[in-house]
Protein backbone atom coordinates (compact mmCIF):
# COMPACT_ATOMS: atom_id res chain seq x y z
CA UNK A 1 -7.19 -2.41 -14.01
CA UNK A 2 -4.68 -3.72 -11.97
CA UNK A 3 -3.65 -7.60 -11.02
CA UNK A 4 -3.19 -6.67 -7.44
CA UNK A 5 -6.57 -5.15 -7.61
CA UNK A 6 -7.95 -8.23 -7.70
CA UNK A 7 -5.84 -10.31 -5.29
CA UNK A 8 -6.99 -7.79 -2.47
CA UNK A 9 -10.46 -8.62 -3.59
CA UNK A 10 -9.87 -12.25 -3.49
CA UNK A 11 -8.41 -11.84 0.00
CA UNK A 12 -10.89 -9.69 1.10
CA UNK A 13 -13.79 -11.89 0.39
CA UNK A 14 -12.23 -15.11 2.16
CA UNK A 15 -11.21 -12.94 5.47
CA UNK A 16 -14.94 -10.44 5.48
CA UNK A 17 -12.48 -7.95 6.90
CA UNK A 18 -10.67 -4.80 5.85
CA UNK A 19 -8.21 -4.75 8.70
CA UNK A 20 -6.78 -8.25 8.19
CA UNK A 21 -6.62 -8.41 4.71
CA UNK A 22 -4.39 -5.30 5.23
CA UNK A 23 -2.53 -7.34 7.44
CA UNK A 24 -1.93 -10.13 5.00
CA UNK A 25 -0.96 -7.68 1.55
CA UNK A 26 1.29 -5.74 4.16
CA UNK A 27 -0.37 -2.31 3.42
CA UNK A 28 -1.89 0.32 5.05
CA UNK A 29 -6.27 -0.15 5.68
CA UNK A 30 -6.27 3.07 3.84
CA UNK A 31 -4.13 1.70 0.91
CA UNK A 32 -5.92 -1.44 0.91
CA UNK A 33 -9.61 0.15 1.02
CA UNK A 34 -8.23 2.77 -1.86
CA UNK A 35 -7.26 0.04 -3.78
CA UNK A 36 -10.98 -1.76 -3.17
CA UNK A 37 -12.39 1.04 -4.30
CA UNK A 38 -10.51 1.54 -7.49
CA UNK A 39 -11.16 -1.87 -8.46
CA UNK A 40 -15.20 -1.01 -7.48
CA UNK A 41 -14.97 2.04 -9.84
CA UNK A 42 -13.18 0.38 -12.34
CA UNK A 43 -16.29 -1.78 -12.55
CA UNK A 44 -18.37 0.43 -12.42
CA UNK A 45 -20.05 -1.48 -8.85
CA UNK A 46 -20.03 -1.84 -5.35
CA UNK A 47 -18.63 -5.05 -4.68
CA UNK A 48 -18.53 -4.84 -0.61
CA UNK A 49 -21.00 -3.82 1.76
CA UNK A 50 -19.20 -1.51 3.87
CA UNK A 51 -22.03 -1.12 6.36
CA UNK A 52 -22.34 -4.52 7.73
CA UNK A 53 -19.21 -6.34 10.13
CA UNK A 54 -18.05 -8.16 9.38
CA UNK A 55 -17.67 -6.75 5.73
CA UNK A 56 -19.99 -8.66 3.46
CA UNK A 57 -19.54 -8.84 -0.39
CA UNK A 58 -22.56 -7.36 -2.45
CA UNK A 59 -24.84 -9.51 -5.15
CA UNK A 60 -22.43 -7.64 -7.57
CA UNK A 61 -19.44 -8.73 -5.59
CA UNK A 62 -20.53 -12.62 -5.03
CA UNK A 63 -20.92 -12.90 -9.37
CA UNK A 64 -17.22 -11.03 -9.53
CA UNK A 65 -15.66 -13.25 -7.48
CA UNK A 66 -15.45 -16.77 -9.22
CA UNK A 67 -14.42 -14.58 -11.96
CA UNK A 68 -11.73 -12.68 -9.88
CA UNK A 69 -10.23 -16.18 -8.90
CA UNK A 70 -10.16 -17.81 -12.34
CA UNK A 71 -8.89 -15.07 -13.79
CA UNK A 72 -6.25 -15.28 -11.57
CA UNK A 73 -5.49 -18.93 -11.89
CA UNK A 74 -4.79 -18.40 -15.45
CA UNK A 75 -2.61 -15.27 -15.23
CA UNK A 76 -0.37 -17.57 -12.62
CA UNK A 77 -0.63 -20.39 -14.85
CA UNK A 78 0.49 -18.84 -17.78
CA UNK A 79 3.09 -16.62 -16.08
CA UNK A 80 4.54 -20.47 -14.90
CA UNK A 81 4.34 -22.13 -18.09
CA UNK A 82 6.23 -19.32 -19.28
CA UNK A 83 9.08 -19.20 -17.06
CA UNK A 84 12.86 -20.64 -18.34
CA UNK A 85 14.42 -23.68 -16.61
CA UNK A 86 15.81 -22.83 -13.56
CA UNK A 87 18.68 -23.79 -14.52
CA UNK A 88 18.96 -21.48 -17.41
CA UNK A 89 21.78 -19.45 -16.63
CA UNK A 90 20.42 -16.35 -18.87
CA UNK A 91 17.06 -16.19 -16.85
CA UNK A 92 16.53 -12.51 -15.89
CA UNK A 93 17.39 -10.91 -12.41
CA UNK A 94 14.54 -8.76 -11.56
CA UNK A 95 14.80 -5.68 -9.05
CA UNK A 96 12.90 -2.60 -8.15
CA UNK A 97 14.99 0.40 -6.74
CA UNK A 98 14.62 4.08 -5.69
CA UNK A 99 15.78 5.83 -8.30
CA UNK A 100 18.55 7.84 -6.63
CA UNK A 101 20.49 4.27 -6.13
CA UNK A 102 20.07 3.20 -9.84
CA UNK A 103 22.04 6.39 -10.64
CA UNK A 104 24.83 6.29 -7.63
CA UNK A 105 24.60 2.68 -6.45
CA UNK A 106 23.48 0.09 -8.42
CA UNK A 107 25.46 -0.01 -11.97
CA UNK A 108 28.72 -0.62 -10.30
CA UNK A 109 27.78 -2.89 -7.10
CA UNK A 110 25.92 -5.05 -10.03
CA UNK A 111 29.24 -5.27 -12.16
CA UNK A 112 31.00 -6.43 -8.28
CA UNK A 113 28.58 -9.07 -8.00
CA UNK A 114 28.92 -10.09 -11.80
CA UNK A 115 32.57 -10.96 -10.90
CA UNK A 116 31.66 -13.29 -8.26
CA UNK A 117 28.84 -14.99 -9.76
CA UNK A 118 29.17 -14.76 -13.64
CA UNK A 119 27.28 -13.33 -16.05
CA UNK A 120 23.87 -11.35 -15.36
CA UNK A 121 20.80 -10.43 -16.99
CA UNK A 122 18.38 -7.82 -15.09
CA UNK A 123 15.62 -6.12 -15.62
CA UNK A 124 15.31 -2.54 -13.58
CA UNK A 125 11.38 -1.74 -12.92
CA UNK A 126 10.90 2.03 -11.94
CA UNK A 127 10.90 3.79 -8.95
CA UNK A 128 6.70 4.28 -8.11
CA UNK A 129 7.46 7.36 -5.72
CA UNK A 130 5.98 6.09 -2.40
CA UNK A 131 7.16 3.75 0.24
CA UNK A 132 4.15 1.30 -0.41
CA UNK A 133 4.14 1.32 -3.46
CA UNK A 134 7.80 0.11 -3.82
CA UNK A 135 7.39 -2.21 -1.38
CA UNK A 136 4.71 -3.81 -2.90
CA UNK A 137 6.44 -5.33 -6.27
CA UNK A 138 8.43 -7.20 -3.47
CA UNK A 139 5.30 -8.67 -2.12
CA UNK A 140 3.25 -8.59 -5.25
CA UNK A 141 5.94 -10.54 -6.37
CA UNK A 142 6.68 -8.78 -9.07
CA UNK A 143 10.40 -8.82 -8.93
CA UNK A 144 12.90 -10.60 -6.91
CA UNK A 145 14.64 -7.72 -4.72
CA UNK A 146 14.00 -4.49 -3.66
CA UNK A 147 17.24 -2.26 -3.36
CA UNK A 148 16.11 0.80 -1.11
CA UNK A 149 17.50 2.83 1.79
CA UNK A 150 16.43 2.30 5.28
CA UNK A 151 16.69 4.41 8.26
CA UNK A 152 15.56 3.66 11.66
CA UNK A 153 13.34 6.17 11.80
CA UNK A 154 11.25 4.65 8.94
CA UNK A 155 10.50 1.18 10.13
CA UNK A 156 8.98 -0.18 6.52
CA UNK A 157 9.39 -3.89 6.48
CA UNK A 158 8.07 -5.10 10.05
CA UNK A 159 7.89 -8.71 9.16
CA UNK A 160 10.90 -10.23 9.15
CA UNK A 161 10.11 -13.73 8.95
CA UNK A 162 8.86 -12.79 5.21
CA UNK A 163 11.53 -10.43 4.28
CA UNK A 164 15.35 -10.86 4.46
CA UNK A 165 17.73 -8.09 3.43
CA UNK A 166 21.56 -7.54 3.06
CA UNK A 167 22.97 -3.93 4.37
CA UNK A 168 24.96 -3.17 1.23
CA UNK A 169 26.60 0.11 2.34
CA UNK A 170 25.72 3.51 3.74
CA UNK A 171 24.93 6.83 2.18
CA UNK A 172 24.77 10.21 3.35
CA UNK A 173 22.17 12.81 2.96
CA UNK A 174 22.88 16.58 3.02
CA UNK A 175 21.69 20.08 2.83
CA UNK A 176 23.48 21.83 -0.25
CA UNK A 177 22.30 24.72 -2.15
CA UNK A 178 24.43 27.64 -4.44
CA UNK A 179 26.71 29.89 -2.90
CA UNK A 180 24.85 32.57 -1.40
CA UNK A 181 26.26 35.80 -0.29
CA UNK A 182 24.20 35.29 3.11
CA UNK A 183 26.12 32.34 4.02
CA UNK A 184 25.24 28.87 4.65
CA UNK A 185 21.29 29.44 4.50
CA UNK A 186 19.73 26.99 6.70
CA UNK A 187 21.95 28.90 10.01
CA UNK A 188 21.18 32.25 8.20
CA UNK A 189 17.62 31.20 8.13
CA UNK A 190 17.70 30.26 11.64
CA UNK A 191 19.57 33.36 13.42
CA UNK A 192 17.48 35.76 11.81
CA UNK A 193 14.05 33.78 11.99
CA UNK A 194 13.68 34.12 8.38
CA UNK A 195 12.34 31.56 5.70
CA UNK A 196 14.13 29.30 3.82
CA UNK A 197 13.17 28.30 0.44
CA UNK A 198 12.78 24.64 0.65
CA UNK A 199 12.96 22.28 -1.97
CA UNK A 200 10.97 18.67 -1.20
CA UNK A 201 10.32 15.25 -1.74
CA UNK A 202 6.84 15.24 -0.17
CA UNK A 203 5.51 13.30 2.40
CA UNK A 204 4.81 9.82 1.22
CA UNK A 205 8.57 9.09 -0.48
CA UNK A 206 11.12 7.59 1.71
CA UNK A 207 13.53 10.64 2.22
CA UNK A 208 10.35 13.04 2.26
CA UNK A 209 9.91 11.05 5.10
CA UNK A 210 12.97 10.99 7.33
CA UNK A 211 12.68 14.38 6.76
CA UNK A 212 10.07 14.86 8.27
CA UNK A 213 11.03 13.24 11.11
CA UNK A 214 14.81 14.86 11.43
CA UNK A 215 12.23 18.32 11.38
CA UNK A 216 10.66 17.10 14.30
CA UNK A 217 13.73 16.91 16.30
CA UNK A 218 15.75 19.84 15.63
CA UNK A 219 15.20 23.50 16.00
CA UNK A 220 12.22 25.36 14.38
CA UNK A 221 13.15 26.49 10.73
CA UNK A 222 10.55 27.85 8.95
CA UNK A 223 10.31 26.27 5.26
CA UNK A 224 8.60 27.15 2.69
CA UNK A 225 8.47 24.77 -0.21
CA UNK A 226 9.11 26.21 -3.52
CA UNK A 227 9.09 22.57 -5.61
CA UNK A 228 8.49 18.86 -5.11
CA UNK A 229 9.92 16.68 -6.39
CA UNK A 230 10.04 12.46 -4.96
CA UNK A 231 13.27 11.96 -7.28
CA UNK A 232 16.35 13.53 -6.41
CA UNK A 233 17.64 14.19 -9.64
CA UNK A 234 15.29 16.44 -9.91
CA UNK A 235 15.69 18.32 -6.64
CA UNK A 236 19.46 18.72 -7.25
CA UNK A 237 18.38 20.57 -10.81
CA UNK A 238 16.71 22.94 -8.85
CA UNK A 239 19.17 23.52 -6.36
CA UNK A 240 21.45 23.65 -8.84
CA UNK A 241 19.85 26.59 -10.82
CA UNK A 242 19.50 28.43 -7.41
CA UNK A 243 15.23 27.69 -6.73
CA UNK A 244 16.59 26.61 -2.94
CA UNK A 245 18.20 24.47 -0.08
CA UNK A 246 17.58 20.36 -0.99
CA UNK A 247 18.63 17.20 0.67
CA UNK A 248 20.90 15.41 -1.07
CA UNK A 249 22.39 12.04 -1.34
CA UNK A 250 26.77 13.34 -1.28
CA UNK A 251 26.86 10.62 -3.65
CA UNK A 252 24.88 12.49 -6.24
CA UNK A 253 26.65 15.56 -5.89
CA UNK A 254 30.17 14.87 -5.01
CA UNK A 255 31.76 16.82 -8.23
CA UNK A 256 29.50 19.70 -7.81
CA UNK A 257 30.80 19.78 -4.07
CA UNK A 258 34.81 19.55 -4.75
CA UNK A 259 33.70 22.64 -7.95
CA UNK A 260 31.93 24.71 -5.76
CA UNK A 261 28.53 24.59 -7.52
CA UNK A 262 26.78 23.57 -4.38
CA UNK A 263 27.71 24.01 -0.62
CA UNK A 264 26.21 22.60 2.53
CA UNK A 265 23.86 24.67 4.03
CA UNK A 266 24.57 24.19 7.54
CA UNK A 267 27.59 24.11 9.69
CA UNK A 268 25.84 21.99 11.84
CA UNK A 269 26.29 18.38 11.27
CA UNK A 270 23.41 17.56 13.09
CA UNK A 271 21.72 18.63 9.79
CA UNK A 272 23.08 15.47 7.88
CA UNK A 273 21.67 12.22 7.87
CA UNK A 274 23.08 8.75 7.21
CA UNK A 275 20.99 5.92 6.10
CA UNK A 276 21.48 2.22 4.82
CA UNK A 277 21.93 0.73 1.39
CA UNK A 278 19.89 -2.59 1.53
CA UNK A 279 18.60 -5.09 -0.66
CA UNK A 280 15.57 -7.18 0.37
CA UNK A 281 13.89 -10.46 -0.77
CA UNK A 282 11.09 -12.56 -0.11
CA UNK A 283 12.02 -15.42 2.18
CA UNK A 284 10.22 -17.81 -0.42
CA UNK A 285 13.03 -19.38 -2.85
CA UNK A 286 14.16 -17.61 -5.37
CA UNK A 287 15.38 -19.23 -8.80
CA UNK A 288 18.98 -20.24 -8.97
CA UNK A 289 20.46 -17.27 -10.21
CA UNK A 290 19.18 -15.35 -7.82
CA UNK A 291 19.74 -16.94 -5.38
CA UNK A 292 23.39 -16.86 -6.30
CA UNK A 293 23.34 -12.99 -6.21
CA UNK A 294 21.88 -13.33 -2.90
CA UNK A 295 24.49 -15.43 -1.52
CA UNK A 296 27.05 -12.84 -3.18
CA UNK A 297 25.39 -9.80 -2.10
CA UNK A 298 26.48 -11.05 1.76
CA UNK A 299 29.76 -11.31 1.37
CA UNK A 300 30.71 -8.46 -1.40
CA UNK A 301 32.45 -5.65 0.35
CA UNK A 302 30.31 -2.79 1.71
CA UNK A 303 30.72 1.28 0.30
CA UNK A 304 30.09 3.76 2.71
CA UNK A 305 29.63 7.50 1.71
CA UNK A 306 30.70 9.73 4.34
C-alpha cells in the first residue's frame, strides 16, 4: 500500500470527481483512476461508485475515509516531529533523477555546487522509469528537486506557478551502434527499405518519448525492436555487444566514440537530438540548505554536450 494511494482518495472524496482530482495531484485521469483502483484492490473493496456523477464514495468508502485522513495526519505529524532544525547544516538534500544524469551529470555538478555553498549531504532516490512517476516524488513531496531532461516536445510540468526549475546545461542524444560493414545503418536501412534492429526505451520514459515524436517527423524507417530497456545503461550494453542501433546520451559514450567501439548511425544530423539539463522544485519553501543549492544552482556555470 502506498501513501499517495491514500491522498488521491482523500482528494477524491472532498472533490466527487475523477477529472479534478487529476487536476490537483497533476496526473493523468488514467493514472489517477489506476491508482484508485489499486488502493480498492488493496482493500479488498470498492470504495467509489463509479456509476453515479458526480462520483459518490461507497458504504465501504464513507467507513475508509476518517481512517484514510487520520492516518494521514499522523504519518505528517510524525514525519515533522522528526525533521532536524532548519538550521542544521547536515540536514539531507533530497533529489530524484533519471538515471542516465546520476551517471554523466550529477556527481560532478554536485561537487561545483559544494564549492559555492559548503558542505552537502544528499540522498539520491531511484529513477521509477516513467515520466509520472518521476514527477510525482516532486509533488508527492517526497524529495526536494527533480533533476531531469526536458525537451520541448515533451511539455511535462505545465504549471509553472507550482514548479520552478534551473536549465543546468544541455545534452545530446545520438544514434550509435558497432561498426558494421554496411555502413552507417540507419541511411543503409533507409536506401534499401530494409529494417533496422532497434533498440528502445519504450513509450512511457522520457527519451522513449521524444523518440517517438522525432519518428513522427522524419522519414519512414522501419524498426523493429529487438530490446527495451527505460535506462540507458542498459541500451548502450546492447549496442555495445552488437544487438542494434540505440539512442544515446554522447555523454555516456564519449570514450567508446573517440575508440571506435560505437559510431553514429546516420550522417544525417537531423537524426540527433538536443535536450535540457534542468532541475525543478516546488515553489513552496524549501529548508535552508536547500534553498542555498537553489540559489547556487542559478548562477553555477552551465555544461553543454555537443
Amino acid at each position: 500500500m502506498e501513501l499517495k494511494w491514500l491522498e488521491d482518495f482523500t482528494v477524491l472524496a472532498s472533490t466527487s470527481s475523477f477529472t479534478r482530482s487529476a487536476e490537483l495531484r497533476h496526473v493523468t485521469q488514467s493514472a489517477f483512476s489506476r491508482r484508485i483502483k489499486q488502493l480498492e484492490i488493496w482493500l479488498g473493496v470498492t470504495l467509489v461508485n463509479r456509476a453515479t456523477f458526480p462520483a459518490e464514495l461507497t458504504r465501504e468508502g464513507k467507513m475508509f475515509l476518517p481512517v484514510a485522513q487520520e492516518t494521514l495526519r499522523n504519518f505528517y505529524r510524525t514525519r515533522a516531529a522528526l525533521q532536524p532544525n532548519d538550521q542544521d547544516e547536515n540536514r539531507l538534500i533530497t533529489f530524484s533523477s533519471l538515471h542516465t544524469l546520476t551517471v554523466t551529470f550529477f556527481p560532478l555538478w554536485l561537487k561545483r555546487i559544494q564549492e559555492n555553498i559548503g558542505p552537502i549531504r544528499s540522498r539520491l532516490s531511484p529513477d521509477r522509469g516513467g515520466i509520472e512517476e518521476n514527477i510525482q516524488t516532486l509533488s508527492d513531496g517526497e524529495v526536494d528537486f527533480l533533476l531531469t531532461y526536458a525537451h520541448e516536445s515533451v511539455p511535462f510540468f505545465p504549471d509553472s506557478n507550482r514548479y520552478l526549475h534551473h536549465v543546468l546545461g544541455h545534452e545530446k542524444l545520438i544514434p550509435v551502434s558497432v561498426p558494421d560493414p554496411r555502413g552507417q545503418l540507419i541511411d543503409y536501412a533507409i536506401k534499401n527499405d530494409s529494417t533496422l534492429n532497434y533498440l528502445s526505451y519504450g513509450d512511457v520514459s522520457f527519451f522513449g518519448t521524444v523518440l517517438t515524436k522525432l519518428f513522427d517527423v522524419m522519414p519512414a524507417l522501419d524498426r523493429r525492436i529487438i530490446h527495451q530497456n527505460t535506462i540507458s545503461v542498459g541500451l548502450k550494453s546492447m549496442a555495445l555487444a552488437g544487438w542494434g542501433v540505440a539512442w544515446l546520451p554522447k555523454s555516456l559514450i564519449e570514450r567508446e566514440l573517440n575508440e571506435g567501439k560505437l559510431v553514429l548511425a546516420s550522417e544525417d544530423p537531423a537524426w540527433q537530438l538536443t535536450v535540457e539539463i534542468r532541475i525543478y522544485r516546488h515553489s513552496n519553501a524549501l529548508h535552508s540548505k536547500a534553498e542555498a543549492l537553489w540559489k547556487a544552482a542559478a548562477n553555477c556555470p552551465t555544461t553543454t554536450k555537443t
